[in-house]
PDB file of N, CA and C in Angstrom:
ATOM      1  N   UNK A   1    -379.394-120.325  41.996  1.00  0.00           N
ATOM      2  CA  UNK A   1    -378.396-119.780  41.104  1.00  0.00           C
ATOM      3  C   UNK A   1    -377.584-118.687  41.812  1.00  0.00           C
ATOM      4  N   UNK A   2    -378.505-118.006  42.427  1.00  0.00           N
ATOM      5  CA  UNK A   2    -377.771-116.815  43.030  1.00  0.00           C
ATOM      6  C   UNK A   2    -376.620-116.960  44.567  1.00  0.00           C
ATOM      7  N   UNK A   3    -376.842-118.575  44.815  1.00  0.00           N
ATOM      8  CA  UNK A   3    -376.297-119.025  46.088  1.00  0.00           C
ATOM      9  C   UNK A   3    -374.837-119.661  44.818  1.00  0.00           C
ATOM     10  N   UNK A   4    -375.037-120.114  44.083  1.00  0.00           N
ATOM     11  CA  UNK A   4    -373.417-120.556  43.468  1.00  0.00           C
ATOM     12  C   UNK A   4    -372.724-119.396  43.047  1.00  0.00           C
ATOM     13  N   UNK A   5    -373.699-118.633  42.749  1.00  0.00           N
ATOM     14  CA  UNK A   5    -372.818-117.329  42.207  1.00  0.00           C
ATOM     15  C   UNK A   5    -372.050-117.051  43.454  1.00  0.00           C
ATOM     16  N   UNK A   6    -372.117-116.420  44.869  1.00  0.00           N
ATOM     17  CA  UNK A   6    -371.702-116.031  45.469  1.00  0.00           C
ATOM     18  C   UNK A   6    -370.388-117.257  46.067  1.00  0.00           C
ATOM     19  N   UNK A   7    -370.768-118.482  45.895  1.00  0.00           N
ATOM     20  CA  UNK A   7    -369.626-118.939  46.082  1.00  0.00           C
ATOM     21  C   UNK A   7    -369.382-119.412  45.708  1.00  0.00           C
ATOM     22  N   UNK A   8    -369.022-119.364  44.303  1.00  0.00           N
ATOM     23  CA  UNK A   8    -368.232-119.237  43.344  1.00  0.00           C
ATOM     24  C   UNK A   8    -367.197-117.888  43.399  1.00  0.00           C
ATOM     25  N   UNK A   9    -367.682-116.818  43.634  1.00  0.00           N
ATOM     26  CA  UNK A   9    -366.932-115.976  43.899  1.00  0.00           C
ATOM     27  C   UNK A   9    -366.156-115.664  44.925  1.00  0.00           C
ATOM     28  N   UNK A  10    -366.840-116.334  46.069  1.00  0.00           N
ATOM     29  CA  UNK A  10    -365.956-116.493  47.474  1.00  0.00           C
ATOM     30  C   UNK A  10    -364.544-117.123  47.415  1.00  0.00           C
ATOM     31  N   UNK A  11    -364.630-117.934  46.685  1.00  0.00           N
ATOM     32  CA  UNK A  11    -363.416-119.014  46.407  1.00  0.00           C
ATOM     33  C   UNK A  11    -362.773-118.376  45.453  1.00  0.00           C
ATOM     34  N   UNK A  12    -363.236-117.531  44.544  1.00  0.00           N
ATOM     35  CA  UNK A  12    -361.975-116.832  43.184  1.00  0.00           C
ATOM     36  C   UNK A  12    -361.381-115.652  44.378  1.00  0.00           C
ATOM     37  N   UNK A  13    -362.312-115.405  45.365  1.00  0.00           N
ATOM     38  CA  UNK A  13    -361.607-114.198  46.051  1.00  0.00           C
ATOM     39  C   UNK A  13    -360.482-114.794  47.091  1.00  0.00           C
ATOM     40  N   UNK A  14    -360.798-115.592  47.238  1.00  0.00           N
ATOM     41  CA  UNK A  14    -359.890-116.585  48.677  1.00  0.00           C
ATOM     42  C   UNK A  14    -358.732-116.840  47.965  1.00  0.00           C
ATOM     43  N   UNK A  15    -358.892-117.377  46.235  1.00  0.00           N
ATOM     44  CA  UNK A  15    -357.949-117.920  45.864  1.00  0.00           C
ATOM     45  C   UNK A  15    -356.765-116.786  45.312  1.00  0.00           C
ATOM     46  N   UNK A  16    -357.219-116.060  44.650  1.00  0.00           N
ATOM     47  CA  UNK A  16    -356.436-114.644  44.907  1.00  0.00           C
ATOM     48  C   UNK A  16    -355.686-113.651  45.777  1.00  0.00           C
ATOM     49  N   UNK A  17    -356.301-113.919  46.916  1.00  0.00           N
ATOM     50  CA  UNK A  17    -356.063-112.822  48.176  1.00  0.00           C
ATOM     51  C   UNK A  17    -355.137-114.172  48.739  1.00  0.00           C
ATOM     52  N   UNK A  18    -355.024-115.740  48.480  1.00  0.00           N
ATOM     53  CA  UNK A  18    -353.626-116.428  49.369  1.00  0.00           C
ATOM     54  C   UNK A  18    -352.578-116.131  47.884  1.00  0.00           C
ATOM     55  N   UNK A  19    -352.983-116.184  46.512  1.00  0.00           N
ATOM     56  CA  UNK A  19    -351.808-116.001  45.518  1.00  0.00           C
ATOM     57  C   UNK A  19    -350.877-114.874  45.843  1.00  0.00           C
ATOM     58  N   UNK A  20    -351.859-113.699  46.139  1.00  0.00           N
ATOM     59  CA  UNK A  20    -351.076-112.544  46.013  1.00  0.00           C
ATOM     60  C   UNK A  20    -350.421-112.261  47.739  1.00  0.00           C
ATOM     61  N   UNK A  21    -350.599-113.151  48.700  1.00  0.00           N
ATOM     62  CA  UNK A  21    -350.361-112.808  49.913  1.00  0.00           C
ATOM     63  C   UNK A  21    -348.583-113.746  49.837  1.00  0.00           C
ATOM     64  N   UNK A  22    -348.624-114.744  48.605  1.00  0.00           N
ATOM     65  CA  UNK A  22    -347.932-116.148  49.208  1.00  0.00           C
ATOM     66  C   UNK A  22    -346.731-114.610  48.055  1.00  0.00           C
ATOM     67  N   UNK A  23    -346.991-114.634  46.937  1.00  0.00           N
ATOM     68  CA  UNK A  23    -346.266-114.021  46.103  1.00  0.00           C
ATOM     69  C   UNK A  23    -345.625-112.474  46.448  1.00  0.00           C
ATOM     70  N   UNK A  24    -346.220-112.148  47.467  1.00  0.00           N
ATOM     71  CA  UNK A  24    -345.664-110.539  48.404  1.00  0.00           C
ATOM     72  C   UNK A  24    -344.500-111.016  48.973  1.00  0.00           C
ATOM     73  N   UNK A  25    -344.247-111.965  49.881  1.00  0.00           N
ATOM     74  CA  UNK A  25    -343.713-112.624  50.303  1.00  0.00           C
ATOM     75  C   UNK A  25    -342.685-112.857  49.825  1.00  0.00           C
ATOM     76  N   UNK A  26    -341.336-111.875  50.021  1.00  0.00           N
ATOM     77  CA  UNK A  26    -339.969-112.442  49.448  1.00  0.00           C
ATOM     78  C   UNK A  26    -338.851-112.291  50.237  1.00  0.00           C
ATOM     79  N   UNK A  27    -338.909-112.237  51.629  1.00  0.00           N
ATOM     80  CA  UNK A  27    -337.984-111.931  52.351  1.00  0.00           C
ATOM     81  C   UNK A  27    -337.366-113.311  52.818  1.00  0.00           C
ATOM     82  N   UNK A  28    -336.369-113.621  52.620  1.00  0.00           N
ATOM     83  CA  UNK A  28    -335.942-115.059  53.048  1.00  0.00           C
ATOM     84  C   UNK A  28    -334.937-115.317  54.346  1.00  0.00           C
ATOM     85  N   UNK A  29    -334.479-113.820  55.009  1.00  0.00           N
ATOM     86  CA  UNK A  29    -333.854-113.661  56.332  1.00  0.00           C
ATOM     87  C   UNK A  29    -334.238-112.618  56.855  1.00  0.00           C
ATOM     88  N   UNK A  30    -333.487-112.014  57.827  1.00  0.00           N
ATOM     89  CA  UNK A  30    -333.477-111.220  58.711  1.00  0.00           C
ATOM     90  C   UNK A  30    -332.592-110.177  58.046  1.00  0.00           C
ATOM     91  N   UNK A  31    -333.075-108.784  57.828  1.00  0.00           N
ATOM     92  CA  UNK A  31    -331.911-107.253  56.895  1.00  0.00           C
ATOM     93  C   UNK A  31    -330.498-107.556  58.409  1.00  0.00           C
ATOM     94  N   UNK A  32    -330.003-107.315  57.425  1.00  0.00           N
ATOM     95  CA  UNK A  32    -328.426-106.842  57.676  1.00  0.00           C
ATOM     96  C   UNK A  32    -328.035-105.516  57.265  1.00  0.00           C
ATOM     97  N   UNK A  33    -327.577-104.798  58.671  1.00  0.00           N
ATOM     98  CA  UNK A  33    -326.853-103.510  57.872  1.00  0.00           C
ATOM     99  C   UNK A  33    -325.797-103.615  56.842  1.00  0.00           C
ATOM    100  N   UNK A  34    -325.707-102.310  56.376  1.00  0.00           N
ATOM    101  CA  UNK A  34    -324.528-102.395  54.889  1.00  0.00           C
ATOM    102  C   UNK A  34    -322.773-102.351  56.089  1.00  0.00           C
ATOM    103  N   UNK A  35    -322.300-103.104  55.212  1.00  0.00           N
ATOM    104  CA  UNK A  35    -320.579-103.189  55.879  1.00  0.00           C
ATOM    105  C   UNK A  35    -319.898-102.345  55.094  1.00  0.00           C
ATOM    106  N   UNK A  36    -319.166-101.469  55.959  1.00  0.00           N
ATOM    107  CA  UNK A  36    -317.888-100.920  55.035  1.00  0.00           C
ATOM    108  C   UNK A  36    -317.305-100.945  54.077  1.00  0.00           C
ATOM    109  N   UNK A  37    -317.032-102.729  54.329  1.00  0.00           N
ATOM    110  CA  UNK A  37    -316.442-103.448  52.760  1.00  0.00           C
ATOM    111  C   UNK A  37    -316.892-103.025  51.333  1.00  0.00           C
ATOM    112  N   UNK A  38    -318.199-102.617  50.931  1.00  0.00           N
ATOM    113  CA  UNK A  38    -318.755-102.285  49.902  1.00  0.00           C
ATOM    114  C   UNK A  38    -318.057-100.652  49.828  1.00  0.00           C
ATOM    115  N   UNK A  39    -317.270-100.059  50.339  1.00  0.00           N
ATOM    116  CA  UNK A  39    -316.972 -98.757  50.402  1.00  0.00           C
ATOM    117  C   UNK A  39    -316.063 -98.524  49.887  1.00  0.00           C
ATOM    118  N   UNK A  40    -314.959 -99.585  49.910  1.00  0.00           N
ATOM    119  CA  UNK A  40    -313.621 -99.928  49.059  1.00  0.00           C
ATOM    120  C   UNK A  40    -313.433 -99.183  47.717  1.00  0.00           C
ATOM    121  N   UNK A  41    -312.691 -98.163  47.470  1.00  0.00           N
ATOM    122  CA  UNK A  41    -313.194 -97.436  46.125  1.00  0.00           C
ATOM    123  C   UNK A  41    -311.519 -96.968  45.625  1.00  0.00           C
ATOM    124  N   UNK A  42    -310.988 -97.096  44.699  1.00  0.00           N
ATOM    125  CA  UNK A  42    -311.049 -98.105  43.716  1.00  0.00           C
ATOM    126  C   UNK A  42    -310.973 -99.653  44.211  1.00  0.00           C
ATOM    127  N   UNK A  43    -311.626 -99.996  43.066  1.00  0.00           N
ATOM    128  CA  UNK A  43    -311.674-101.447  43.397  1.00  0.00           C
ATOM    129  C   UNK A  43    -310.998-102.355  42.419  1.00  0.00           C
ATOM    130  N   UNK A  44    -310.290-103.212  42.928  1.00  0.00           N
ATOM    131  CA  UNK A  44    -308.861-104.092  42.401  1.00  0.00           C
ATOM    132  C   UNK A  44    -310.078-105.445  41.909  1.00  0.00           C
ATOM    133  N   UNK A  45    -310.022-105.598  40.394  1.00  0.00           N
ATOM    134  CA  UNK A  45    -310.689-106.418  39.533  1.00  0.00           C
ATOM    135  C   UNK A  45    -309.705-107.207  39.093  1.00  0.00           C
ATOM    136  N   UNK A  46    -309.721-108.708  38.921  1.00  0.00           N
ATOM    137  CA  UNK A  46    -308.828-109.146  38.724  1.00  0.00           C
ATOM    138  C   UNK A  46    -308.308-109.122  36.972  1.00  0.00           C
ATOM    139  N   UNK A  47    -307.164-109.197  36.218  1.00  0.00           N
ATOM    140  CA  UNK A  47    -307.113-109.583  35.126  1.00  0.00           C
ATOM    141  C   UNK A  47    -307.268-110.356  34.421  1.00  0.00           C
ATOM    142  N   UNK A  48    -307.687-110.075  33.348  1.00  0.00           N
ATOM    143  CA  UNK A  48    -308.313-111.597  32.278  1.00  0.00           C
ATOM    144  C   UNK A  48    -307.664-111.336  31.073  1.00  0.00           C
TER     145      UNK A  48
END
């Protein structure tokens, strides 16, 4: 009993520690510095 317990728990821990490793995981490129362009102040919105 005491040998399923432990792995049983081996595997809830394995399966947790890849969920939360896969779900950290949100970078989808390489950072880019900020451009000037965002500096533009006032900014010309078009009319509607």
């Amino acid at each position: 009993m005491n040998n399923a317990l432990l792995k049983r728990g081996t595997i809830v821990a394995l399966a947790v520690m890849l969920g939360l490793s896969v779900a950290a995981c949100g970078k989808k490129g390489p950072l880019e510095p900020p451009t000037d362009k965002g500096q533009e102040y006032p900014r010309d919105y078009p009319a509607k």
